[in-house]
PDB file of N, CA and C in Angstrom:
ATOM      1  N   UNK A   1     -13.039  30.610 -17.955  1.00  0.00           N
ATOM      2  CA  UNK A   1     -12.030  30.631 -18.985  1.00  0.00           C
ATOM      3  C   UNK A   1     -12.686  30.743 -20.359  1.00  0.00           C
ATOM      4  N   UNK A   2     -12.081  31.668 -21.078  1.00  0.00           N
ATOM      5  CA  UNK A   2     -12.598  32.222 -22.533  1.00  0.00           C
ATOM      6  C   UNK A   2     -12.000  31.135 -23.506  1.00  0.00           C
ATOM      7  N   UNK A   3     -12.635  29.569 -23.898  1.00  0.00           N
ATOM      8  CA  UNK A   3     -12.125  29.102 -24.760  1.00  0.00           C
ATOM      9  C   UNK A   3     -11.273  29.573 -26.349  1.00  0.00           C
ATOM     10  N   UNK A   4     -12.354  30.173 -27.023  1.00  0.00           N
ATOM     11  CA  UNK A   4     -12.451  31.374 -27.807  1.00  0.00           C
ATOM     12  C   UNK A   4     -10.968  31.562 -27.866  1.00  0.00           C
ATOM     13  N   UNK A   5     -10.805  32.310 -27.221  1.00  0.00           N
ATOM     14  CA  UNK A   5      -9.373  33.285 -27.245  1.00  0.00           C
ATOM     15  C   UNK A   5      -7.737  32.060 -27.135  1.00  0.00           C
ATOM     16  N   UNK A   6      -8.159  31.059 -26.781  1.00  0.00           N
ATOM     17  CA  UNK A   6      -7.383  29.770 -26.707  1.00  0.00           C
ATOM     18  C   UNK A   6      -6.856  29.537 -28.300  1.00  0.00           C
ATOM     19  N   UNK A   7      -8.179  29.339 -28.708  1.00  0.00           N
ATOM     20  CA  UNK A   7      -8.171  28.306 -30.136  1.00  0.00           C
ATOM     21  C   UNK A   7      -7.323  29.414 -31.255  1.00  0.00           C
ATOM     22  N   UNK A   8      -8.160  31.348 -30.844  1.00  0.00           N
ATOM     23  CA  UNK A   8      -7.519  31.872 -31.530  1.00  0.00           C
ATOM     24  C   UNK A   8      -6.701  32.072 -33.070  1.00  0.00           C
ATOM     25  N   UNK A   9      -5.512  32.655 -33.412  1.00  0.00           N
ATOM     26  CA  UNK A   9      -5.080  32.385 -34.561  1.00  0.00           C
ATOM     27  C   UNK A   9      -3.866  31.562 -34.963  1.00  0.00           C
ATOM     28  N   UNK A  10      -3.642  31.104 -33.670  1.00  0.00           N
ATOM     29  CA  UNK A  10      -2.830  29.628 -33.778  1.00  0.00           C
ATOM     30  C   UNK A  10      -3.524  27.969 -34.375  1.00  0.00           C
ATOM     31  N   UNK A  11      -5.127  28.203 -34.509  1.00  0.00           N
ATOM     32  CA  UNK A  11      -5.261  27.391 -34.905  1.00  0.00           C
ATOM     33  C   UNK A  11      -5.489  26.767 -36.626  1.00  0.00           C
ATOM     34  N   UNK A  12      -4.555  25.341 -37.127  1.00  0.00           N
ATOM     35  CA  UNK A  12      -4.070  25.475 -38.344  1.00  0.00           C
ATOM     36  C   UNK A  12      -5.582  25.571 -39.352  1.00  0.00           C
ATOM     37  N   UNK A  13      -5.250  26.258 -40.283  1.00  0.00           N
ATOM     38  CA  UNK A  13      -6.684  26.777 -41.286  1.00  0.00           C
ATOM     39  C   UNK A  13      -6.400  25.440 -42.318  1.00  0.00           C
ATOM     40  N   UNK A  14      -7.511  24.778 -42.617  1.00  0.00           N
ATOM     41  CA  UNK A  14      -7.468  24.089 -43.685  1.00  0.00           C
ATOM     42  C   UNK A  14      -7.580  24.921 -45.153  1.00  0.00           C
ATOM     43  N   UNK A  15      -6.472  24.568 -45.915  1.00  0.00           N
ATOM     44  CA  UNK A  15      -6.918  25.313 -46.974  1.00  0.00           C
ATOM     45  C   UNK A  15      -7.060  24.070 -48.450  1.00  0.00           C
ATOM     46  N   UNK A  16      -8.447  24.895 -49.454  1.00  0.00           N
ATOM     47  CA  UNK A  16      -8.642  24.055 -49.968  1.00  0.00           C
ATOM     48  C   UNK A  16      -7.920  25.368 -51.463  1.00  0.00           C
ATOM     49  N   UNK A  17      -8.064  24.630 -52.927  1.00  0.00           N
ATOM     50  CA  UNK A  17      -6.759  24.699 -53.843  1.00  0.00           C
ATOM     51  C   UNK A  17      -7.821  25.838 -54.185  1.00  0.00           C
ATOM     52  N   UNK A  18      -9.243  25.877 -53.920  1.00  0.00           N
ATOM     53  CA  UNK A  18     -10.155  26.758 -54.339  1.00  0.00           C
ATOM     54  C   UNK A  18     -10.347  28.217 -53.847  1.00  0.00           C
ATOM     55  N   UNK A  19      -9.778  27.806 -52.490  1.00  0.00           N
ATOM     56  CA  UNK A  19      -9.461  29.326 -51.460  1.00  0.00           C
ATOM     57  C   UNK A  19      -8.819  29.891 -51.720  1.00  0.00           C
ATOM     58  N   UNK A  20      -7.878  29.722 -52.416  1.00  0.00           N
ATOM     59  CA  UNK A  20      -6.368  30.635 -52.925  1.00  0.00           C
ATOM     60  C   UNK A  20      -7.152  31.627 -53.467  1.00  0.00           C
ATOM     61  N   UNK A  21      -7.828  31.125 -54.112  1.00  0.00           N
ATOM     62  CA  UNK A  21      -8.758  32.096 -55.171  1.00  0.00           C
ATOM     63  C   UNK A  21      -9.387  33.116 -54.817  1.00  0.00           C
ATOM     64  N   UNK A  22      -9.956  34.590 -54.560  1.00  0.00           N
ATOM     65  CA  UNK A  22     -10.501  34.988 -53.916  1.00  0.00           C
ATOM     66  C   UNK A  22     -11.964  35.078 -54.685  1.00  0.00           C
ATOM     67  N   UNK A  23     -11.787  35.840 -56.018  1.00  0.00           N
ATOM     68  CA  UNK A  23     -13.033  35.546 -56.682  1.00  0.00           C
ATOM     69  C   UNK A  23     -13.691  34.358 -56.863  1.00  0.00           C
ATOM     70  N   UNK A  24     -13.133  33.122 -56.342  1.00  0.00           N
ATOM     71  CA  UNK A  24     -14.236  31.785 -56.244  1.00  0.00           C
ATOM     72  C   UNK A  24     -14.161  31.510 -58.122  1.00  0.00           C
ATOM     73  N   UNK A  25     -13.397  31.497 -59.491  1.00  0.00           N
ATOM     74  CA  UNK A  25     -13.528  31.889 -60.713  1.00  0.00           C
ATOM     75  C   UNK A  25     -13.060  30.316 -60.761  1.00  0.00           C
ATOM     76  N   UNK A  26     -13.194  29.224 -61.871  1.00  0.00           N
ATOM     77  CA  UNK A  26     -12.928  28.010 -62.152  1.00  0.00           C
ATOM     78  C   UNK A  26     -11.585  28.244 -63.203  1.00  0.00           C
ATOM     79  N   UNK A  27     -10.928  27.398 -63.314  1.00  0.00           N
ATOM     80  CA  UNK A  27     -10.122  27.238 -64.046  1.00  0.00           C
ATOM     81  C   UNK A  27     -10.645  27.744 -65.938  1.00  0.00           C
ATOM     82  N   UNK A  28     -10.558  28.657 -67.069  1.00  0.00           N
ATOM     83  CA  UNK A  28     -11.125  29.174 -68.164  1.00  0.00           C
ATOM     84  C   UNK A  28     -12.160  30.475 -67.919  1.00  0.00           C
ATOM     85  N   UNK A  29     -12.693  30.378 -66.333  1.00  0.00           N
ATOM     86  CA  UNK A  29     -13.722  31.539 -67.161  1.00  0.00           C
ATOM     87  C   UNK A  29     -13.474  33.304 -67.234  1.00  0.00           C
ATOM     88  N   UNK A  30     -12.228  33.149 -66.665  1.00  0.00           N
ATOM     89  CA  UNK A  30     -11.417  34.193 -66.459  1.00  0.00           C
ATOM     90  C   UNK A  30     -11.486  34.451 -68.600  1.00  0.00           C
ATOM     91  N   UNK A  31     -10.980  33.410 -69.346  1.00  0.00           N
ATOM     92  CA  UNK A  31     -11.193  33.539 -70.262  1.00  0.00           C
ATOM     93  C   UNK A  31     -12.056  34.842 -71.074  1.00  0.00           C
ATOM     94  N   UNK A  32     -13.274  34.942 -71.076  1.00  0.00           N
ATOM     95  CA  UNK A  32     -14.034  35.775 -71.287  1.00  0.00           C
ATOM     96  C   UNK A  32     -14.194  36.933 -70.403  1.00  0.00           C
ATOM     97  N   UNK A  33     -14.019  36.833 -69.502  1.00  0.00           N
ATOM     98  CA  UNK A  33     -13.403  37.639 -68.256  1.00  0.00           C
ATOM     99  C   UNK A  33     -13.030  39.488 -68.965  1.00  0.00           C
ATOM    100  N   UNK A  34     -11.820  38.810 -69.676  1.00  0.00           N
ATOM    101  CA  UNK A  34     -10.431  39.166 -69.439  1.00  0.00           C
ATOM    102  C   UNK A  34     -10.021  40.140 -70.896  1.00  0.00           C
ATOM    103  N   UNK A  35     -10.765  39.162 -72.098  1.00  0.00           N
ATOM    104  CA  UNK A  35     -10.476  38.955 -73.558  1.00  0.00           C
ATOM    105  C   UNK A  35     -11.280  38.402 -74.223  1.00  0.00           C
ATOM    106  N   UNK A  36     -11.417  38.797 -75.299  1.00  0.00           N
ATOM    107  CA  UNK A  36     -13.005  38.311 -76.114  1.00  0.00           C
ATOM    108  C   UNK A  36     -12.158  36.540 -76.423  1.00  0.00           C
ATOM    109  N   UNK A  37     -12.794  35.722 -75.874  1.00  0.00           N
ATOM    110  CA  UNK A  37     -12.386  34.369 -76.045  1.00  0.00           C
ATOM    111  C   UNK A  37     -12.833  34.244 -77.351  1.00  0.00           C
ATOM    112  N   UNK A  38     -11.756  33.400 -78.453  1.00  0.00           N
ATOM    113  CA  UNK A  38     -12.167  33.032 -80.160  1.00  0.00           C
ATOM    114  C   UNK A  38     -12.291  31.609 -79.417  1.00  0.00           C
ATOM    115  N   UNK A  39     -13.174  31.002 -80.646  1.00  0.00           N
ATOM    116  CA  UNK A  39     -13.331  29.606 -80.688  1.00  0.00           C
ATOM    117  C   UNK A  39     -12.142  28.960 -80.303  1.00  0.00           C
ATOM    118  N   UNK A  40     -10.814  28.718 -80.895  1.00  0.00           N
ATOM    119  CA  UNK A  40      -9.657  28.610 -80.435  1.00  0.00           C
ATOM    120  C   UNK A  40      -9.670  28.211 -79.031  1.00  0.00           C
ATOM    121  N   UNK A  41      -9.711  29.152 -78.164  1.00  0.00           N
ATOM    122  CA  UNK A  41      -9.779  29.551 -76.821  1.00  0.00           C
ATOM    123  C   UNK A  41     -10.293  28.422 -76.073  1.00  0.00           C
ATOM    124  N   UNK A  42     -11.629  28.603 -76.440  1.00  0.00           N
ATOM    125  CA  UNK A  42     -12.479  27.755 -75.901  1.00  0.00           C
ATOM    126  C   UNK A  42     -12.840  26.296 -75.664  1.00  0.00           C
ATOM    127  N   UNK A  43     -12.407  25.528 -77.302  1.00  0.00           N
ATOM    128  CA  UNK A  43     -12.091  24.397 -77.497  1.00  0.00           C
ATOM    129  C   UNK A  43     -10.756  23.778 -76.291  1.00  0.00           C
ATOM    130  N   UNK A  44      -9.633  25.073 -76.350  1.00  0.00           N
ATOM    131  CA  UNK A  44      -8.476  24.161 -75.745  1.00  0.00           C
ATOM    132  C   UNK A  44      -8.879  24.099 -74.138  1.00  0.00           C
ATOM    133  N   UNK A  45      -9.460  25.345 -73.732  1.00  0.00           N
ATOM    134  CA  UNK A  45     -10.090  25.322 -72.415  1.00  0.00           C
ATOM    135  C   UNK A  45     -10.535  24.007 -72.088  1.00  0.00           C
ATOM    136  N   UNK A  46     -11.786  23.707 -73.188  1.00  0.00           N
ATOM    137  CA  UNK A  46     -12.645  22.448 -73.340  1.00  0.00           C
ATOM    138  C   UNK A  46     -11.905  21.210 -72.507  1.00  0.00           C
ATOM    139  N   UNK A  47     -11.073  21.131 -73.551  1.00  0.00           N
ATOM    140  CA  UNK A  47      -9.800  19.944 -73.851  1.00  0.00           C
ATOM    141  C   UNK A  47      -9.499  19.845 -72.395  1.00  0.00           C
ATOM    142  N   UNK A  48      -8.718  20.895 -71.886  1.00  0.00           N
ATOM    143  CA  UNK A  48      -8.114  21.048 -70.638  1.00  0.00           C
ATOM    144  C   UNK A  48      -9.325  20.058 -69.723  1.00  0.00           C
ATOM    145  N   UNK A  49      -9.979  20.775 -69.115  1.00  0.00           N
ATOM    146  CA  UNK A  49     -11.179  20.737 -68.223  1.00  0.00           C
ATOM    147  C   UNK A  49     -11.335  18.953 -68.312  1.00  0.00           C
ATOM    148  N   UNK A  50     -11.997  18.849 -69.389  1.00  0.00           N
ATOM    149  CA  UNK A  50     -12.345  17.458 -69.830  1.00  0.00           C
ATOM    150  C   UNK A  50     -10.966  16.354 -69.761  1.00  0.00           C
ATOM    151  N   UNK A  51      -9.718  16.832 -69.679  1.00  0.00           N
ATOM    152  CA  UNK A  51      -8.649  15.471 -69.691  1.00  0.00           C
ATOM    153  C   UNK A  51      -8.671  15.164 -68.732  1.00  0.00           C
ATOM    154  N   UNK A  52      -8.493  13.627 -68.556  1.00  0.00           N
ATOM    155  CA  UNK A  52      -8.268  12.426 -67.052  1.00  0.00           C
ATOM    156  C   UNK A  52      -6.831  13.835 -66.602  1.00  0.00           C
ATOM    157  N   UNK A  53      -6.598  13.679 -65.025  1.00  0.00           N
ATOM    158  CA  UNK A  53      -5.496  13.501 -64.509  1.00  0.00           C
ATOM    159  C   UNK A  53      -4.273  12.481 -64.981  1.00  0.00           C
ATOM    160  N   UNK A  54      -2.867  13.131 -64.522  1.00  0.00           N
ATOM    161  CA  UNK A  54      -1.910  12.511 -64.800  1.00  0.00           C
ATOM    162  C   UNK A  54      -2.353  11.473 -63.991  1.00  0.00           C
ATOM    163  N   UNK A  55      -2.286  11.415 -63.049  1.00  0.00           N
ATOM    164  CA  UNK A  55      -2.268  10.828 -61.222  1.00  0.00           C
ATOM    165  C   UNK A  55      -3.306   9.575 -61.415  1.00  0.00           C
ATOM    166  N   UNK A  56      -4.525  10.018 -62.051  1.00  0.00           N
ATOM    167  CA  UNK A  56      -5.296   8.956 -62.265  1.00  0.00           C
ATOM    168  C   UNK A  56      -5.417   7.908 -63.249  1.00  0.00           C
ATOM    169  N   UNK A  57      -4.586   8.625 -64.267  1.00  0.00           N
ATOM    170  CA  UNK A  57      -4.321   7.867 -65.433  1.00  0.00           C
ATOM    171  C   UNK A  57      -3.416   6.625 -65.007  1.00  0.00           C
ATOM    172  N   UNK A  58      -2.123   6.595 -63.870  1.00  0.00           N
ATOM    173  CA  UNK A  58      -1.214   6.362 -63.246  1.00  0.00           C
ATOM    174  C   UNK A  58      -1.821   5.012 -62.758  1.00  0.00           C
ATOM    175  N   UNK A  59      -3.098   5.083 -61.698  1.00  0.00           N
ATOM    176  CA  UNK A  59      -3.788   4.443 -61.178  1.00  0.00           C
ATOM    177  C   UNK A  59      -4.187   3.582 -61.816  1.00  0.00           C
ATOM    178  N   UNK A  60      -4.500   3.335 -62.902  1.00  0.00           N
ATOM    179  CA  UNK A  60      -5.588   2.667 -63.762  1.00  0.00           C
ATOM    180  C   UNK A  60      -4.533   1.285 -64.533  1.00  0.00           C
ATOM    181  N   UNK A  61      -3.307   1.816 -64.286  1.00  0.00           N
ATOM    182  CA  UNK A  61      -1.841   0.911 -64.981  1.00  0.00           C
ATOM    183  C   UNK A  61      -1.472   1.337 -66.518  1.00  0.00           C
TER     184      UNK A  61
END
């Protein structure tokens, strides 16, 4: 018996929030990518990247 062919494409794929992605690209660097990023840009990117989570902020009381 061909296990293999069992497990097949019925079996469930873990997906992680990073796979969606195909280029593997982080959240901003599409930024420069895309459009000459101004300082502007970059700072709020910054900002972004660098803030706590809602979720964890939540945690903390």
């Amino acid at each position: 018996m061909n296990m293999d062919k069992k497990a097949g494409h019925n079996a469930p794929k873990a997906t992680l929030p990073q796979a969606e992605n195909e280029k593997g690209t982080v959240p901003g660097q599409q930024i420069g990518l895309y459009s000459k990023a101004d300082n502007r840009d970059v700072k709020q990117m910054v900002r972004m990247l660098n803030s706590p989570e809602e979720q964890s902020q939540k945690d903390r009381g």
